[in-house]
N, C-alpha and C. Protein backbone atom coordinates (compact mmCIF):
# COMPACT_ATOMS: atom_id res chain seq x y z
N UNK A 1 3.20 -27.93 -14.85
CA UNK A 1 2.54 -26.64 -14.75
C UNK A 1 2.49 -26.00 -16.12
N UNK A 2 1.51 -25.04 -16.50
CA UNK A 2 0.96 -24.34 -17.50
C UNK A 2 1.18 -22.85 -17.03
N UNK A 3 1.99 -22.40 -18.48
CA UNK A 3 2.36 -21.03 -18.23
C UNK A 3 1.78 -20.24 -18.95
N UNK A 4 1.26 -19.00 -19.64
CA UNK A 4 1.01 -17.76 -20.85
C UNK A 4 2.32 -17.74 -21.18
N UNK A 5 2.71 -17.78 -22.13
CA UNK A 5 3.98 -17.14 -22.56
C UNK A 5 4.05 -17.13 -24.61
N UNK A 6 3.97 -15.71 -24.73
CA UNK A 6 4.48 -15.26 -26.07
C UNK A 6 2.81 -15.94 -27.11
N UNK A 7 2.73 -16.52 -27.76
CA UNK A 7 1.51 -16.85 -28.70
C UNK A 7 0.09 -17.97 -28.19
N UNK A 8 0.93 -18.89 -26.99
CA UNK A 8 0.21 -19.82 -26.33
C UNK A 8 0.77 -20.18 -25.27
N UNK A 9 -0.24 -20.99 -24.43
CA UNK A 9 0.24 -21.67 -23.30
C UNK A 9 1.35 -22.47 -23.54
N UNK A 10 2.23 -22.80 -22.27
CA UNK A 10 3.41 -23.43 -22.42
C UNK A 10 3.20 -24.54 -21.42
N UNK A 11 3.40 -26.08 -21.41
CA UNK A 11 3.29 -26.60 -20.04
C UNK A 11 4.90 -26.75 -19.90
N UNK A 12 5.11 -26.50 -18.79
CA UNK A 12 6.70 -27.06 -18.63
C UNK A 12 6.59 -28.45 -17.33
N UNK A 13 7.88 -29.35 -18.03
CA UNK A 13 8.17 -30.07 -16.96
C UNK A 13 9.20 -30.44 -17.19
N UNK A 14 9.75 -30.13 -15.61
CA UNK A 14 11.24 -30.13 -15.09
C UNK A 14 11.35 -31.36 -14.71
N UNK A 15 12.72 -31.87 -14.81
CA UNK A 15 13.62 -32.96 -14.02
C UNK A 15 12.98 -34.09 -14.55
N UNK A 16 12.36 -34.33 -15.58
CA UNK A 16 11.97 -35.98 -16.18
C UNK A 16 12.90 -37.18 -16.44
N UNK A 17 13.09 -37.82 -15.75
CA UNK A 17 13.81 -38.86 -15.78
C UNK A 17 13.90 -39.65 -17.17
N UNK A 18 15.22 -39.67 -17.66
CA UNK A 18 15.03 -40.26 -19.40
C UNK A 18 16.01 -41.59 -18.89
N UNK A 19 17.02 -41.85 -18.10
CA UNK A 19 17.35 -43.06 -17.62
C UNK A 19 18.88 -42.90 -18.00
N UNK A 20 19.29 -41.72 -18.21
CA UNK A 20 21.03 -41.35 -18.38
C UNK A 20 21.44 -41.64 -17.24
N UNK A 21 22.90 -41.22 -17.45
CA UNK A 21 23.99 -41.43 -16.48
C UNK A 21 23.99 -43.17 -15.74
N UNK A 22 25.16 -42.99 -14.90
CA UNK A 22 25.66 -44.32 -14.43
C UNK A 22 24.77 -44.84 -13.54
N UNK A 23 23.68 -44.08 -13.08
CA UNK A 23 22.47 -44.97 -12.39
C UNK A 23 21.29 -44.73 -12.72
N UNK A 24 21.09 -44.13 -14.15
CA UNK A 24 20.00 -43.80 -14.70
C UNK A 24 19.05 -42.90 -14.39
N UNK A 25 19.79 -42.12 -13.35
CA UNK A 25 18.65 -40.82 -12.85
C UNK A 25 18.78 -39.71 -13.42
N UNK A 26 19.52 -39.18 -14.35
CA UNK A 26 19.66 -38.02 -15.35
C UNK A 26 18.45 -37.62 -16.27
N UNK A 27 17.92 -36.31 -16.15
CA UNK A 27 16.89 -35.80 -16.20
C UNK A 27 16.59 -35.10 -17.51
N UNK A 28 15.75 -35.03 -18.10
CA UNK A 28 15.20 -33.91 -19.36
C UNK A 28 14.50 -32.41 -19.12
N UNK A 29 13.98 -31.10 -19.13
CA UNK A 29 13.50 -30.33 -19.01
C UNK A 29 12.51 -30.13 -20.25
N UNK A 30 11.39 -30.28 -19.78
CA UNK A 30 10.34 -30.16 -21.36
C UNK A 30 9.59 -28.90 -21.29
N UNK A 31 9.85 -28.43 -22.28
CA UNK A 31 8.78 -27.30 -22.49
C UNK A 31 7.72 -27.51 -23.81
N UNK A 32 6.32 -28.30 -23.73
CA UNK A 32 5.64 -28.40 -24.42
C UNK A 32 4.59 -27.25 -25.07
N UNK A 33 4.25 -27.14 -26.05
CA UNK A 33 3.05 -26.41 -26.37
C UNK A 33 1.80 -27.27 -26.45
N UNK A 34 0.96 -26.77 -25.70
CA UNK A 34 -0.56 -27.30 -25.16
C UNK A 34 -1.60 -27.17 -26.25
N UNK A 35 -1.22 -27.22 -27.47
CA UNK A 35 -1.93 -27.76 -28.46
C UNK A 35 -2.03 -29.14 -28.81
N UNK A 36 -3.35 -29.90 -29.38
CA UNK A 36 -3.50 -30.98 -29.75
C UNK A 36 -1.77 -31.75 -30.36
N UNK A 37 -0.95 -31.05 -30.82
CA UNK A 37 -0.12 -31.48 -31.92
C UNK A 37 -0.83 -32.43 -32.58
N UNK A 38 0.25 -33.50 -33.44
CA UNK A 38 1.70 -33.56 -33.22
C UNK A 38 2.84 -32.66 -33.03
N UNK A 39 3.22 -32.11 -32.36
CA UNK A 39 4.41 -31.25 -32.48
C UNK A 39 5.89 -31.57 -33.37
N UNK A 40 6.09 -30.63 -33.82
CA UNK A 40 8.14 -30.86 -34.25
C UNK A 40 8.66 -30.73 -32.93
N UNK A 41 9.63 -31.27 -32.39
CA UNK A 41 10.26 -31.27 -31.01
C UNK A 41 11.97 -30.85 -31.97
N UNK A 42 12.64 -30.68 -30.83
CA UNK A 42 13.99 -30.12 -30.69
C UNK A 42 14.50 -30.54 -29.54
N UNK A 43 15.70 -31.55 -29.59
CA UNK A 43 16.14 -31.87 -28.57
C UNK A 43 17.70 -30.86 -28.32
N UNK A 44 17.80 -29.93 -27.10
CA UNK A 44 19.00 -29.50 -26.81
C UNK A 44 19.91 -29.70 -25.98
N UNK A 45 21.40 -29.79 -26.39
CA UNK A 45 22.40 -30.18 -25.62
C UNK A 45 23.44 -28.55 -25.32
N UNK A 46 22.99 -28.29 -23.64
CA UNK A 46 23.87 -27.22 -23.21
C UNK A 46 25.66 -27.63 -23.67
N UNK A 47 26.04 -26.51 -23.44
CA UNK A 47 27.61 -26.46 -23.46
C UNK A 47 28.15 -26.14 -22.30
N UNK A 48 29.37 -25.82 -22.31
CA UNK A 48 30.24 -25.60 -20.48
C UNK A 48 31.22 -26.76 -20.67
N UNK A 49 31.80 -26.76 -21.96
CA UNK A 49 33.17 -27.85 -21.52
C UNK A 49 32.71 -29.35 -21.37
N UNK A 50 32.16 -29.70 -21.26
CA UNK A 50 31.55 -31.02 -21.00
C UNK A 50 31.81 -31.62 -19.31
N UNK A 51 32.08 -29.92 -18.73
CA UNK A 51 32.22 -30.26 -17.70
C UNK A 51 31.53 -29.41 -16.57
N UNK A 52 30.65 -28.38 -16.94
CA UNK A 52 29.89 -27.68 -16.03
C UNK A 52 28.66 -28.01 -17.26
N UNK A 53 27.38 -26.84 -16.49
CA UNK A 53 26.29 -26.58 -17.28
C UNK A 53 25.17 -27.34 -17.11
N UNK A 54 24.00 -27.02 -17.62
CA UNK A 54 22.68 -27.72 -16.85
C UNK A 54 21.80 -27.65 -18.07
N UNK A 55 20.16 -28.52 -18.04
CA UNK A 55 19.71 -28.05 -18.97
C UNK A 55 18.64 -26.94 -18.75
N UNK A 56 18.79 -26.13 -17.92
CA UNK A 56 17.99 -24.55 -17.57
C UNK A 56 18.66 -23.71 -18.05
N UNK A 57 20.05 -24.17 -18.65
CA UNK A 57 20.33 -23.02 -19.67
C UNK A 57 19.46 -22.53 -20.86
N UNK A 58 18.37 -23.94 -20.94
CA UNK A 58 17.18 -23.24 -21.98
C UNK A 58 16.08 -22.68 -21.62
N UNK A 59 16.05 -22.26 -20.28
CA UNK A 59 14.57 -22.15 -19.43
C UNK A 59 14.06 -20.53 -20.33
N UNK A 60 15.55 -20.23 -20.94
CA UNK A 60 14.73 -19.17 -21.52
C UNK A 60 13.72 -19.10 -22.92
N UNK A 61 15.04 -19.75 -23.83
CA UNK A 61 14.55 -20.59 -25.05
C UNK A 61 13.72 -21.28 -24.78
N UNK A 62 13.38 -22.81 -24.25
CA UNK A 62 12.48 -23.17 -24.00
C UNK A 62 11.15 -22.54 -24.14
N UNK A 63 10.52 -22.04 -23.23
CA UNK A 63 9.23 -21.38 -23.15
C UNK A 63 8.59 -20.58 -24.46
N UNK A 64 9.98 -20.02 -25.03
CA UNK A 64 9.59 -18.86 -26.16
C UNK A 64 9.46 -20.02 -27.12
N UNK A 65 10.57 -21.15 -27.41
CA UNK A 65 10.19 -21.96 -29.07
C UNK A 65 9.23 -23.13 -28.79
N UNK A 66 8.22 -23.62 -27.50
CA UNK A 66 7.38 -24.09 -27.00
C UNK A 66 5.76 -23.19 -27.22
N UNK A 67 5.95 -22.12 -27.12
CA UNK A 67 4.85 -21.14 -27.12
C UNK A 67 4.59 -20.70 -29.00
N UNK A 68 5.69 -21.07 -29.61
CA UNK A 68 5.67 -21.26 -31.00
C UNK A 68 5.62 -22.39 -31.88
N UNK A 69 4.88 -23.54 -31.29
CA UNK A 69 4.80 -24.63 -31.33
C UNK A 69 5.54 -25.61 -31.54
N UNK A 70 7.31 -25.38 -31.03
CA UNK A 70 8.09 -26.27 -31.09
C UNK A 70 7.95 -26.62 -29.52
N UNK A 71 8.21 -28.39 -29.51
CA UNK A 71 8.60 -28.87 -28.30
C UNK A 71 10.01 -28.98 -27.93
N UNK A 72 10.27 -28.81 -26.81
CA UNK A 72 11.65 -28.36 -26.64
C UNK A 72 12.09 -29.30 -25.17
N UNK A 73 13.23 -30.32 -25.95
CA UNK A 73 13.75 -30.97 -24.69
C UNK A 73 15.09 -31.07 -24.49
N UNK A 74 15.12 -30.03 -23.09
CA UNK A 74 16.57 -29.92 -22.40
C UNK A 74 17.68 -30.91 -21.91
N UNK A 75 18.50 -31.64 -22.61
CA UNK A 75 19.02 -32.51 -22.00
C UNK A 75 20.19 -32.56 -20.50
N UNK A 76 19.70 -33.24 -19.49
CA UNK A 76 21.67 -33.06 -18.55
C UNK A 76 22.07 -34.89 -18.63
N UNK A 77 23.38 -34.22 -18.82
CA UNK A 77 24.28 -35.33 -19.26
C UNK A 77 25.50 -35.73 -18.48
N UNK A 78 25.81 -36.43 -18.37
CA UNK A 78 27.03 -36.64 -17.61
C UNK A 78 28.53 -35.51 -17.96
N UNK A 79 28.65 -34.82 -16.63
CA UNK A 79 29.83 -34.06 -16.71
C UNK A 79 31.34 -34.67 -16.39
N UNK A 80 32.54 -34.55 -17.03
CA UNK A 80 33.88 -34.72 -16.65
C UNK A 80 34.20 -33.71 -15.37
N UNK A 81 35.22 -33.99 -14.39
CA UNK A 81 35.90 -33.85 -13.59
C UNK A 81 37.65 -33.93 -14.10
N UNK A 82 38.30 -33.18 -12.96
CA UNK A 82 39.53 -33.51 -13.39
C UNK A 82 40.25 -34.89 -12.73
N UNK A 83 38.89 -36.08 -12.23
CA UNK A 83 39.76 -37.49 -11.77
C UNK A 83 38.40 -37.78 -12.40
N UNK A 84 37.38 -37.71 -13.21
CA UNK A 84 36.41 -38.31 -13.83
C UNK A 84 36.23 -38.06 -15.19
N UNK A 85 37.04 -38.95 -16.22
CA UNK A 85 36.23 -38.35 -17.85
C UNK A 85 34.82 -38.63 -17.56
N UNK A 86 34.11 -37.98 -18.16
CA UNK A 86 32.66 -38.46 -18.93
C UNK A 86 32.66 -38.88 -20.44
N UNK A 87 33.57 -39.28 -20.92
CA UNK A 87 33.47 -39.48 -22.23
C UNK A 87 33.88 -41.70 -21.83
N UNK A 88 33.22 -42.28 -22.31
CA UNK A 88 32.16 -42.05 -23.33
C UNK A 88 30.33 -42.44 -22.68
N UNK A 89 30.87 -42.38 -21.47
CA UNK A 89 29.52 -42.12 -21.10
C UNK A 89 28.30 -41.20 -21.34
N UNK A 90 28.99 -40.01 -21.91
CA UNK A 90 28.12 -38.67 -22.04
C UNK A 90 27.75 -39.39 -23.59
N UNK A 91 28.61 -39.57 -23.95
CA UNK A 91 27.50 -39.77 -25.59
C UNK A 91 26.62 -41.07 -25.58
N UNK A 92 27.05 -41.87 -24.31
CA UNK A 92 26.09 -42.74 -24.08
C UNK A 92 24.64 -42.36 -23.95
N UNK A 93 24.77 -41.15 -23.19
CA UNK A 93 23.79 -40.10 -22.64
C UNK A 93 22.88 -39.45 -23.07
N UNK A 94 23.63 -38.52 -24.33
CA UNK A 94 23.19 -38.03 -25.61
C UNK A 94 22.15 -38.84 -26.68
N UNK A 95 22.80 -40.28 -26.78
CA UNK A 95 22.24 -41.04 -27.83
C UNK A 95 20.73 -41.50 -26.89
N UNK A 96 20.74 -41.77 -26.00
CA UNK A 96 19.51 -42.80 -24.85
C UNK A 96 18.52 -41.27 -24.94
N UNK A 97 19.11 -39.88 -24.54
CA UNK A 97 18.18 -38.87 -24.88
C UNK A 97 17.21 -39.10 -25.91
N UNK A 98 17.92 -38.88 -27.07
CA UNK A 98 17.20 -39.24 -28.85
C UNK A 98 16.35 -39.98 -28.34
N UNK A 99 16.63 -41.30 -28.29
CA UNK A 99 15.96 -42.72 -27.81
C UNK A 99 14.49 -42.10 -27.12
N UNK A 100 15.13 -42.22 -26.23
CA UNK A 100 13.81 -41.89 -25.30
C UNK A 100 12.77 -40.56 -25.58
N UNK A 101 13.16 -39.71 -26.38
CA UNK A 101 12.42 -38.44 -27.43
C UNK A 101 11.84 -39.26 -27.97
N UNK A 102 11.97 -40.38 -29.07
CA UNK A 102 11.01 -40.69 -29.72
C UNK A 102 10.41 -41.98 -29.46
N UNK A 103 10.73 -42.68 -28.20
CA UNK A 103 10.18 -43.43 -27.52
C UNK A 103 8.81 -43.10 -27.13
N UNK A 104 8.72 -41.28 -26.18
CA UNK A 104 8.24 -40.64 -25.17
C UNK A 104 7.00 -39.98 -26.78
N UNK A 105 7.82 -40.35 -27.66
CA UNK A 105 6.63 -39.12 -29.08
C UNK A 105 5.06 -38.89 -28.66
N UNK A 106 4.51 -39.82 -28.61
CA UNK A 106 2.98 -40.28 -28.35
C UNK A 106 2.63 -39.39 -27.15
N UNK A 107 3.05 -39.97 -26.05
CA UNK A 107 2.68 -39.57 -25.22
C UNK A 107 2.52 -37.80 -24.95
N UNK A 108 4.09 -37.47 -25.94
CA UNK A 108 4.48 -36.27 -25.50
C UNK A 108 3.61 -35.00 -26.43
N UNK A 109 2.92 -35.85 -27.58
CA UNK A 109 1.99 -35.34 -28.61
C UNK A 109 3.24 -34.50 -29.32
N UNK A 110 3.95 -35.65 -29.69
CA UNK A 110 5.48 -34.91 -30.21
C UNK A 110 5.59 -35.92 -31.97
N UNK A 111 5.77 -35.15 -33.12
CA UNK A 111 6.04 -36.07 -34.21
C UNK A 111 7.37 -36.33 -34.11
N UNK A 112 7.46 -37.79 -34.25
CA UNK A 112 9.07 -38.43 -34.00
C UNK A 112 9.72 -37.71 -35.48
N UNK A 113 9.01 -38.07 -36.65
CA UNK A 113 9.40 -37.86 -38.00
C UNK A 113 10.12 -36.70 -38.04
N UNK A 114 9.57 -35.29 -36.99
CA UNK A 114 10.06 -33.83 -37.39
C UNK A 114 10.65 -33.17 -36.13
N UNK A 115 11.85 -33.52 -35.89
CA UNK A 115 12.68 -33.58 -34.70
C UNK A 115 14.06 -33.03 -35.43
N UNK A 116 14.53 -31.67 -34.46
CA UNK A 116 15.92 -30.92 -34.83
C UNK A 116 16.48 -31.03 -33.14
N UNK A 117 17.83 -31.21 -33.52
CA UNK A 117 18.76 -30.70 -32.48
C UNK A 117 19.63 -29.80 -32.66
N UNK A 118 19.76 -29.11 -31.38
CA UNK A 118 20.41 -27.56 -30.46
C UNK A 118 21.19 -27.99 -30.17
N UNK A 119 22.78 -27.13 -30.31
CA UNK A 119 23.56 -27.06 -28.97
C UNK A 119 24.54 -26.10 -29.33
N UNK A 120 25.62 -26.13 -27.75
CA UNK A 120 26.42 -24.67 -28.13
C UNK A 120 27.25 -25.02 -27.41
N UNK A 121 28.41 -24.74 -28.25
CA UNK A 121 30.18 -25.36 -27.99
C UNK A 121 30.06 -26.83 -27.73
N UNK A 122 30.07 -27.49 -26.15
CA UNK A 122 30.24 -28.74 -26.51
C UNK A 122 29.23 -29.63 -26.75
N UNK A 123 28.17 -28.78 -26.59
CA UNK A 123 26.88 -29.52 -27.01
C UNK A 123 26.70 -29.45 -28.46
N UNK A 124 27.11 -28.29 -29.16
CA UNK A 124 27.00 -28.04 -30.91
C UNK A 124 28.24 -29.47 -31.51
N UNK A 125 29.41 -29.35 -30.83
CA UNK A 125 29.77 -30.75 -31.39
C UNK A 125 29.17 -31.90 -31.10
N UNK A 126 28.27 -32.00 -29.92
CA UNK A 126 27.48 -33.69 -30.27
C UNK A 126 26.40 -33.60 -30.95
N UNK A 127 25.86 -32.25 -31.30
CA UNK A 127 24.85 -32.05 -31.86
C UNK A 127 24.69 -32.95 -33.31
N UNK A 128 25.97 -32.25 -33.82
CA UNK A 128 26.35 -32.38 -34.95
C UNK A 128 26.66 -33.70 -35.13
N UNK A 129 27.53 -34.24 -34.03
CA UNK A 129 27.84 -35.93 -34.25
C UNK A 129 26.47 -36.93 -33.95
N UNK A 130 26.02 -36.41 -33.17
CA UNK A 130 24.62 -37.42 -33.34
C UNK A 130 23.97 -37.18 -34.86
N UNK A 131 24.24 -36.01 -35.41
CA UNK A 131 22.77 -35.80 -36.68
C UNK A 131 23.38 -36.90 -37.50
N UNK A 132 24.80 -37.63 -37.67
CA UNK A 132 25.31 -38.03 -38.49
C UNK A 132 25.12 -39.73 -38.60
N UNK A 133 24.26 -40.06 -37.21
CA UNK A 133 24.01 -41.57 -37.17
C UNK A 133 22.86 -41.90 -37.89
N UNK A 134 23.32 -43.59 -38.05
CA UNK A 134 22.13 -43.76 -39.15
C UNK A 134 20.58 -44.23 -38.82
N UNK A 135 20.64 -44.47 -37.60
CA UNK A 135 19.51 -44.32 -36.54
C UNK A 135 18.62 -42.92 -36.59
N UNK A 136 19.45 -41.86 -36.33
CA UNK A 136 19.22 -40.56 -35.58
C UNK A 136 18.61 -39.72 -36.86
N UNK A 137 19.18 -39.99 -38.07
CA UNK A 137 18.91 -39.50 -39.74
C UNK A 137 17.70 -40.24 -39.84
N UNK A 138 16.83 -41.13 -39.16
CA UNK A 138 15.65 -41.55 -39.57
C UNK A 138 14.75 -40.22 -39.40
N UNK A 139 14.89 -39.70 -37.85
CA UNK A 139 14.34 -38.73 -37.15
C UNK A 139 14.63 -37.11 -37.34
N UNK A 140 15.74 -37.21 -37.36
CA UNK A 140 16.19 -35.51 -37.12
C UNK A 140 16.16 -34.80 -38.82
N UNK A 141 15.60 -33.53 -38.49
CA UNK A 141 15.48 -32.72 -39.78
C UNK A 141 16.39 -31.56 -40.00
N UNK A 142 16.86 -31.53 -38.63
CA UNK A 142 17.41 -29.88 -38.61
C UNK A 142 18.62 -30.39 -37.79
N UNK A 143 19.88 -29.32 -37.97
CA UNK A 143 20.80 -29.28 -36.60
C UNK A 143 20.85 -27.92 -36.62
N UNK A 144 21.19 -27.34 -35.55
CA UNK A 144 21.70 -25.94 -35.11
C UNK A 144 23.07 -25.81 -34.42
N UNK A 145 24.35 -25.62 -34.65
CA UNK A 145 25.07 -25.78 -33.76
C UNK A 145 25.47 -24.16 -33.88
N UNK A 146 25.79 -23.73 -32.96
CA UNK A 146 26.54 -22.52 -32.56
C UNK A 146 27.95 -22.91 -31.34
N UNK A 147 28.84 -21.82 -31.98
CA UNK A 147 30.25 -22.22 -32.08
C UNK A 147 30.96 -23.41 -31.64
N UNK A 148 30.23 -24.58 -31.81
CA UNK A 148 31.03 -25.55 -31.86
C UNK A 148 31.89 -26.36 -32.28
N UNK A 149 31.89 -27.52 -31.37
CA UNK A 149 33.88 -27.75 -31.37
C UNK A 149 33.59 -29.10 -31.63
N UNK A 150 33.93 -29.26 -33.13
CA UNK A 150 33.98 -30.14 -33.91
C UNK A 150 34.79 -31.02 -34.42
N UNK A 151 36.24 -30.81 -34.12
CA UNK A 151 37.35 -31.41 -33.93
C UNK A 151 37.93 -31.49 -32.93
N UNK A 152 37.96 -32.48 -32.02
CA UNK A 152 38.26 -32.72 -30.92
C UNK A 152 39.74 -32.44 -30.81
N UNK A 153 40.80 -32.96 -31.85
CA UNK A 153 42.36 -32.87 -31.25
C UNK A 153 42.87 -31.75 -31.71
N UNK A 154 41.85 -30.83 -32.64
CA UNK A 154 42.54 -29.34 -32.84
C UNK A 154 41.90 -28.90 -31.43
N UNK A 155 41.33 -28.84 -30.96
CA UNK A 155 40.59 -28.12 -29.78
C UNK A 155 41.42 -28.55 -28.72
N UNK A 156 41.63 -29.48 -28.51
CA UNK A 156 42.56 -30.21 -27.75
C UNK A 156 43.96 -29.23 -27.67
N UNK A 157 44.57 -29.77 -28.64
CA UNK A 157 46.13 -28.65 -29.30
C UNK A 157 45.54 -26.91 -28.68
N UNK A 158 44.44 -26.30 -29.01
CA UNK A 158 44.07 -24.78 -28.90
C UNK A 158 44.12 -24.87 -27.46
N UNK A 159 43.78 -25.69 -26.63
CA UNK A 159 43.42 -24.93 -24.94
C UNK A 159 44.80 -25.84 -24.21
N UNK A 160 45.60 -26.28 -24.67
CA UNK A 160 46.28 -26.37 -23.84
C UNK A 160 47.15 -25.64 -22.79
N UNK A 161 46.86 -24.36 -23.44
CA UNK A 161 47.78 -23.01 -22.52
C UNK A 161 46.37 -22.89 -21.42
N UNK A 162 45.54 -23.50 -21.89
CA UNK A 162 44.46 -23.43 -20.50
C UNK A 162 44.37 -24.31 -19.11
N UNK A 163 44.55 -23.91 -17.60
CA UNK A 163 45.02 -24.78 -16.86
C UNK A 163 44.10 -25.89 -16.42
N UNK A 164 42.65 -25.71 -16.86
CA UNK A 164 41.69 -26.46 -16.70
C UNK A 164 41.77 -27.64 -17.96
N UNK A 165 42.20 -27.56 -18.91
CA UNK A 165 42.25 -28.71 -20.05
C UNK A 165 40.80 -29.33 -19.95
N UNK A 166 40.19 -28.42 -20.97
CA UNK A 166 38.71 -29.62 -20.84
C UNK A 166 38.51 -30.38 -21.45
N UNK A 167 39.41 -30.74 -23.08
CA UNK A 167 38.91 -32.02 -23.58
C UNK A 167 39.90 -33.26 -23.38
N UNK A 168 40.78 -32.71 -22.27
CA UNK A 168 41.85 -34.20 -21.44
C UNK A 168 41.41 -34.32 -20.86
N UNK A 169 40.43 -33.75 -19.64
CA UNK A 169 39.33 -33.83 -18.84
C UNK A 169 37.96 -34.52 -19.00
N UNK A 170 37.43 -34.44 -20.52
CA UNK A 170 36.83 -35.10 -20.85
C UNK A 170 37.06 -36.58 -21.15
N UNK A 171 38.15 -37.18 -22.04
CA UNK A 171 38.79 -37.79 -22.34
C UNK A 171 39.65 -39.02 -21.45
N UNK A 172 40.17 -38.09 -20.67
CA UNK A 172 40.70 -38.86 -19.51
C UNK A 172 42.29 -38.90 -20.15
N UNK A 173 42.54 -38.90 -20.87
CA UNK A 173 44.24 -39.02 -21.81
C UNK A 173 44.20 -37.99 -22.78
N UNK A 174 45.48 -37.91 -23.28
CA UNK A 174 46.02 -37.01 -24.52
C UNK A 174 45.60 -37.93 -25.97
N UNK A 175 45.71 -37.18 -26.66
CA UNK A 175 44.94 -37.84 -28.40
C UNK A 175 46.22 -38.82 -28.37
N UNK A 176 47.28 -38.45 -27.96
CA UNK A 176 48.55 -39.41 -28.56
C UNK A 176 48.47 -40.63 -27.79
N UNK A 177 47.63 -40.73 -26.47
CA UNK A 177 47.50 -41.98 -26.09
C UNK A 177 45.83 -42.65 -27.07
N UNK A 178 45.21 -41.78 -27.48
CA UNK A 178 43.58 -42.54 -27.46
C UNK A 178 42.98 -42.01 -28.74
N UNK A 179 43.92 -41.62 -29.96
CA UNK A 179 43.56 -40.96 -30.86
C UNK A 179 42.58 -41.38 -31.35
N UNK A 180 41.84 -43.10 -31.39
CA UNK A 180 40.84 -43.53 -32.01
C UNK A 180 39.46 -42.88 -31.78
N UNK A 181 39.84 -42.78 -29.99
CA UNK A 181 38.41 -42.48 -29.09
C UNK A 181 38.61 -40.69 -29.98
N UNK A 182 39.86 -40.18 -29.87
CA UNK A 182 39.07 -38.70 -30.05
C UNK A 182 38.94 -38.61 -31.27
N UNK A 183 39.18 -39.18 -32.21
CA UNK A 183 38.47 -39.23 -33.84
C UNK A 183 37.17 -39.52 -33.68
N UNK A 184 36.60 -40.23 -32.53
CA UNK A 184 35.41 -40.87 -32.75
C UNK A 184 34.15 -40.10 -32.49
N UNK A 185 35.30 -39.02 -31.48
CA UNK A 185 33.54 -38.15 -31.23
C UNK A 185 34.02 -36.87 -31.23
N UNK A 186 34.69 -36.88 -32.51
CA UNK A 186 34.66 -35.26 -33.84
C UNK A 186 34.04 -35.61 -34.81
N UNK A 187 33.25 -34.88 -34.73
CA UNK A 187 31.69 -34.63 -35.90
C UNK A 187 32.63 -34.44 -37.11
N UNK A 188 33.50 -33.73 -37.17
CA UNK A 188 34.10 -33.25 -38.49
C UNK A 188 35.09 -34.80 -39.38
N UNK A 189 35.76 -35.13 -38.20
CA UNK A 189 37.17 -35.98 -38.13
C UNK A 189 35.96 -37.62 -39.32
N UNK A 190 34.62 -37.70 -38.47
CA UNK A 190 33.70 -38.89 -38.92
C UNK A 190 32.96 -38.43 -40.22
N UNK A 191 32.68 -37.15 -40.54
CA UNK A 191 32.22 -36.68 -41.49
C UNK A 191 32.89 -36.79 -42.96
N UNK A 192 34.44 -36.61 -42.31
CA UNK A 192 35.47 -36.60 -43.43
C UNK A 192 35.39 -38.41 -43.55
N UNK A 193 36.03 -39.20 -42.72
CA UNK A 193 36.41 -40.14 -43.04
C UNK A 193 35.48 -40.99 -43.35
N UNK A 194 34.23 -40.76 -42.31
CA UNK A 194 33.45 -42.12 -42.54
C UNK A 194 31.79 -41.65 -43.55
N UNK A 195 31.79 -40.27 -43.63
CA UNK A 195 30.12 -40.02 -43.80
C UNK A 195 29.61 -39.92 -42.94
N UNK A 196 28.54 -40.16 -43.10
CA UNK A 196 27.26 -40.19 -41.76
C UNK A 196 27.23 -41.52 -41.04
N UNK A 197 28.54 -41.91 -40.55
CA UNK A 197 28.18 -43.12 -40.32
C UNK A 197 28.74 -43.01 -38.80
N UNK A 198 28.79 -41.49 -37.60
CA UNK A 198 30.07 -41.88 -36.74
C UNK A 198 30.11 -43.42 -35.88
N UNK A 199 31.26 -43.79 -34.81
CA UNK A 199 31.30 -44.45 -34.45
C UNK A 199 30.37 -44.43 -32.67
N UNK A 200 30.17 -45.88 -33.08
CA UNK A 200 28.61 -46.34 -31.86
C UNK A 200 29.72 -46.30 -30.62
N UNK A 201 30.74 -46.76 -30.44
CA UNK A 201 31.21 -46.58 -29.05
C UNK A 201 30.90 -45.26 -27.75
């Protein structure tokens, strides 16, 4: 469907199947601008712990940076439980997103070349850890992260007085059992040690 909103039409489409999660039915939210493009697209990753949250947290954004000729795609990703990590499935998730953004370019009248990613808290830390692959640096121009959590085992150490524990939740163990895995997907922890190079697991 085609909306008016702010400088131009907007088409939106909900629930697009990009082939995430453990049976591949995990969905994108697009908010295109209905100009010829090529468009710059922006792929965004909500926050909520990595364990709530949807991607209609952009239904607002969306429409407004779509109607300004950015394309805008909402990612949902696999959430943790407290008897289910999602890690490392979710960045399985994250990365097949990218993928399929500039797979989908053509069709989507989207330039692969001029592509930024969104996110906020736990989406601003994968934001950030995806911009750092050497795949993803072909494509992406921009990151945006807002207050995200970029070191996984200080964040870890900070909420433990919290009874929900969301990045043992994520994780599935404490850093002292799996310190590799939680070095691996802190944007900061790979930045320091490795460059732009984080780890593919």
């Amino acid at each position: 469907m085609s909306e008016a909103t702010g400088r131009s039409a907007v088409e939106v489409r909900l629930d697009v199947p990009y082939g995430g999660g453990p049976a591949g039915t995990l969905c994108n939210d697009l908010y295109l601008p209905t100009g010829p493009g090529p468009h710059p697209a922006l792929l965004c990753l909500h926050g909520g712990a990595w364990a709530r949250g949807t991607p209609r947290q952009y239904s607002g954004w969306g429409p407004w940076l779509a109607a300004r000729g950015y394309a805008v795609v909402a990612v949902d990703y696999r959430l943790s439980s407290q008897s289910s990590p999602s890690w490392p499935g979710v960045w399985d998730d994250v990365r097949r997103a990218l993928d399929w953004l500039v797979a989908e370019a053509a069709a989507l009248r989207i330039d692969p070349s001029r592509l930024g990613v969104i996110g906020d808290s736990a989406g601003a830390g994968m934001a950030a850890l995806l911009s750092l692959g050497p795949e993803a640096r072909r494509h992406l121009r921009a990151v945006v992260g807002v207050y995200g959590i970029y070191d996984l085992i200080e964040w870890w150490s900070a909420t433990q007085s919290r009874p929900e524990d969301p990045v043992g939740k994520l994780m599935g163990k404490p850093p002292s059992e799996a310190l590799d895995a939680y070095r691996s997907f802190s944007a900061l922890h790979c930045l320091q040690q490795h460059g732009a190079n984080p780890a593919t697991t």
